[in-house]
C-alpha atoms as a PDB file:
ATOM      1  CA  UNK A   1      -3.827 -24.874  35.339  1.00  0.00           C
ATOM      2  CA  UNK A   2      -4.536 -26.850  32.052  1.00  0.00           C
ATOM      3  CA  UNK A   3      -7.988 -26.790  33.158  1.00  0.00           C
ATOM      4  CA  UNK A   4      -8.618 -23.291  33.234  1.00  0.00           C
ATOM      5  CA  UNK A   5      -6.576 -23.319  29.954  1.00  0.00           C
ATOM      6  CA  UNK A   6      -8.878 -25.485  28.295  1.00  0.00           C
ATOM      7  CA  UNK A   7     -12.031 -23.856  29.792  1.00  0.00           C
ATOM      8  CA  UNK A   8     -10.799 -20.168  28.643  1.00  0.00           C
ATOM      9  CA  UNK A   9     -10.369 -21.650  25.087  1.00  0.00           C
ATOM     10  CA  UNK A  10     -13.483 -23.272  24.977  1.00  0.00           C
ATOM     11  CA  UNK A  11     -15.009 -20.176  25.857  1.00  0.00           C
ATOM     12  CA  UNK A  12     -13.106 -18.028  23.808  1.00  0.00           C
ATOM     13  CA  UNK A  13     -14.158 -20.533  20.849  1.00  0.00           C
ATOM     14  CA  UNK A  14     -17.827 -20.353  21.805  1.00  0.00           C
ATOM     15  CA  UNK A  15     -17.781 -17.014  22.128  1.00  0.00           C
ATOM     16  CA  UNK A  16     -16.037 -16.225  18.791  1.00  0.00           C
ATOM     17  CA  UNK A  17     -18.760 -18.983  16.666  1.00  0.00           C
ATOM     18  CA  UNK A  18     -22.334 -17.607  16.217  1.00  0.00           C
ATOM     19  CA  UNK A  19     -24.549 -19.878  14.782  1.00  0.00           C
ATOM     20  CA  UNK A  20     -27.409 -17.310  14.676  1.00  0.00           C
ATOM     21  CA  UNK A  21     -25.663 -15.653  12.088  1.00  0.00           C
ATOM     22  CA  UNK A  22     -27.573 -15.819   8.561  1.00  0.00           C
ATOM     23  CA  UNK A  23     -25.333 -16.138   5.506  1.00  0.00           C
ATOM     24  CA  UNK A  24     -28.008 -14.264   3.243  1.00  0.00           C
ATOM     25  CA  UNK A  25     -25.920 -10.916   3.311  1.00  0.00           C
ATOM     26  CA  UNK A  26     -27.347  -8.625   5.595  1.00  0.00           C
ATOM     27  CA  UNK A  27     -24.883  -7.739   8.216  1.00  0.00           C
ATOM     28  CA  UNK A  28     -24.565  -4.453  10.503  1.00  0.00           C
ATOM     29  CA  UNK A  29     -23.522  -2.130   7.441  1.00  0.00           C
ATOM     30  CA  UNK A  30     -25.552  -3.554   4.497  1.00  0.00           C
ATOM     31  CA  UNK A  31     -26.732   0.135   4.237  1.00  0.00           C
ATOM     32  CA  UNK A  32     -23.919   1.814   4.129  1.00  0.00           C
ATOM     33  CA  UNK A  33     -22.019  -0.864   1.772  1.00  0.00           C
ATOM     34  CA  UNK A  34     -25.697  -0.365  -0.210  1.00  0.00           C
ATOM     35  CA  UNK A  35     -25.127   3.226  -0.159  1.00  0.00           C
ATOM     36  CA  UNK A  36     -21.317   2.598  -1.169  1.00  0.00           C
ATOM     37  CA  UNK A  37     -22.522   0.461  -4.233  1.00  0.00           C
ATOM     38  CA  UNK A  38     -24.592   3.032  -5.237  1.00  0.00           C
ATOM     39  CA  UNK A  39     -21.882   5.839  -4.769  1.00  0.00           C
ATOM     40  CA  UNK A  40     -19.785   3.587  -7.283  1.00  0.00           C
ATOM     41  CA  UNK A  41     -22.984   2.881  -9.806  1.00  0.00           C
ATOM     42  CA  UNK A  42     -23.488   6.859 -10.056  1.00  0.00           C
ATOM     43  CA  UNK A  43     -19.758   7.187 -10.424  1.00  0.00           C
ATOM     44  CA  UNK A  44     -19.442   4.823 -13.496  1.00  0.00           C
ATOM     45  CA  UNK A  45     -22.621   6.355 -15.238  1.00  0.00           C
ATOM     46  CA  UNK A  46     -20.535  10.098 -14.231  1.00  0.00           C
ATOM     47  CA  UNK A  47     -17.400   8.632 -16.115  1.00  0.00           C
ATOM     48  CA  UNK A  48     -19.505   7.614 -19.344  1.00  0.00           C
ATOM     49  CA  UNK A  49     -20.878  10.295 -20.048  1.00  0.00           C
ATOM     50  CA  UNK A  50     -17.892  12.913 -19.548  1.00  0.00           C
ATOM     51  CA  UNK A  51     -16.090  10.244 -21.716  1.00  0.00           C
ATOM     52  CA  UNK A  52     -19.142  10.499 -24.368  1.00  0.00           C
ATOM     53  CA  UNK A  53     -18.826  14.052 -23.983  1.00  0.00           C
ATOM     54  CA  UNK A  54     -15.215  13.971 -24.948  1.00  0.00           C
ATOM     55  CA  UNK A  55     -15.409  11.997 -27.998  1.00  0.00           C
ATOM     56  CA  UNK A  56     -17.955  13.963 -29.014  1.00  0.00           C
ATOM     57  CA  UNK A  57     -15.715  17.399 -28.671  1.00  0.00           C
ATOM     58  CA  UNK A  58     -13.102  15.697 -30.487  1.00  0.00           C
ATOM     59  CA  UNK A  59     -14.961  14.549 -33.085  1.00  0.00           C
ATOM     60  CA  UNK A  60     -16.430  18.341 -33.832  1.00  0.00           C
ATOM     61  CA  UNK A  61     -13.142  20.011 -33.580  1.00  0.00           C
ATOM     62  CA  UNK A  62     -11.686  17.126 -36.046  1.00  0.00           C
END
């Protein structure tokens, strides 16, 4: 029984480690995170210049 204990874990352990795995950032959603990044880029630009805007409003109706 401690046998097939040990040989499940090893397995399990194996199993879980993947040494093929390259740590350079690409994974199985880099486009969508990409896309995500983006999406947040666009959004900051959006935010500046309605916050431009703004000052500028209040600065004319000063």
């Amino acid at each position: 029984m401690r046998y097939l204990v040990l040989i499940l874990v090893m397995m399990i352990v194996c199993a879980c480690s993947d040494e093929q795995t390259s740590l350079d950032g690409d994974h199985v959603w880099k486009d969508q995170t990409d896309m995500i990044d983006k999406a947040r880029d666009v959004e900051q630009l959006l935010n500046d210049a309605a916050q431009q805007q703004h000052q500028l409003i209040e600065q004319k109706t000063q």
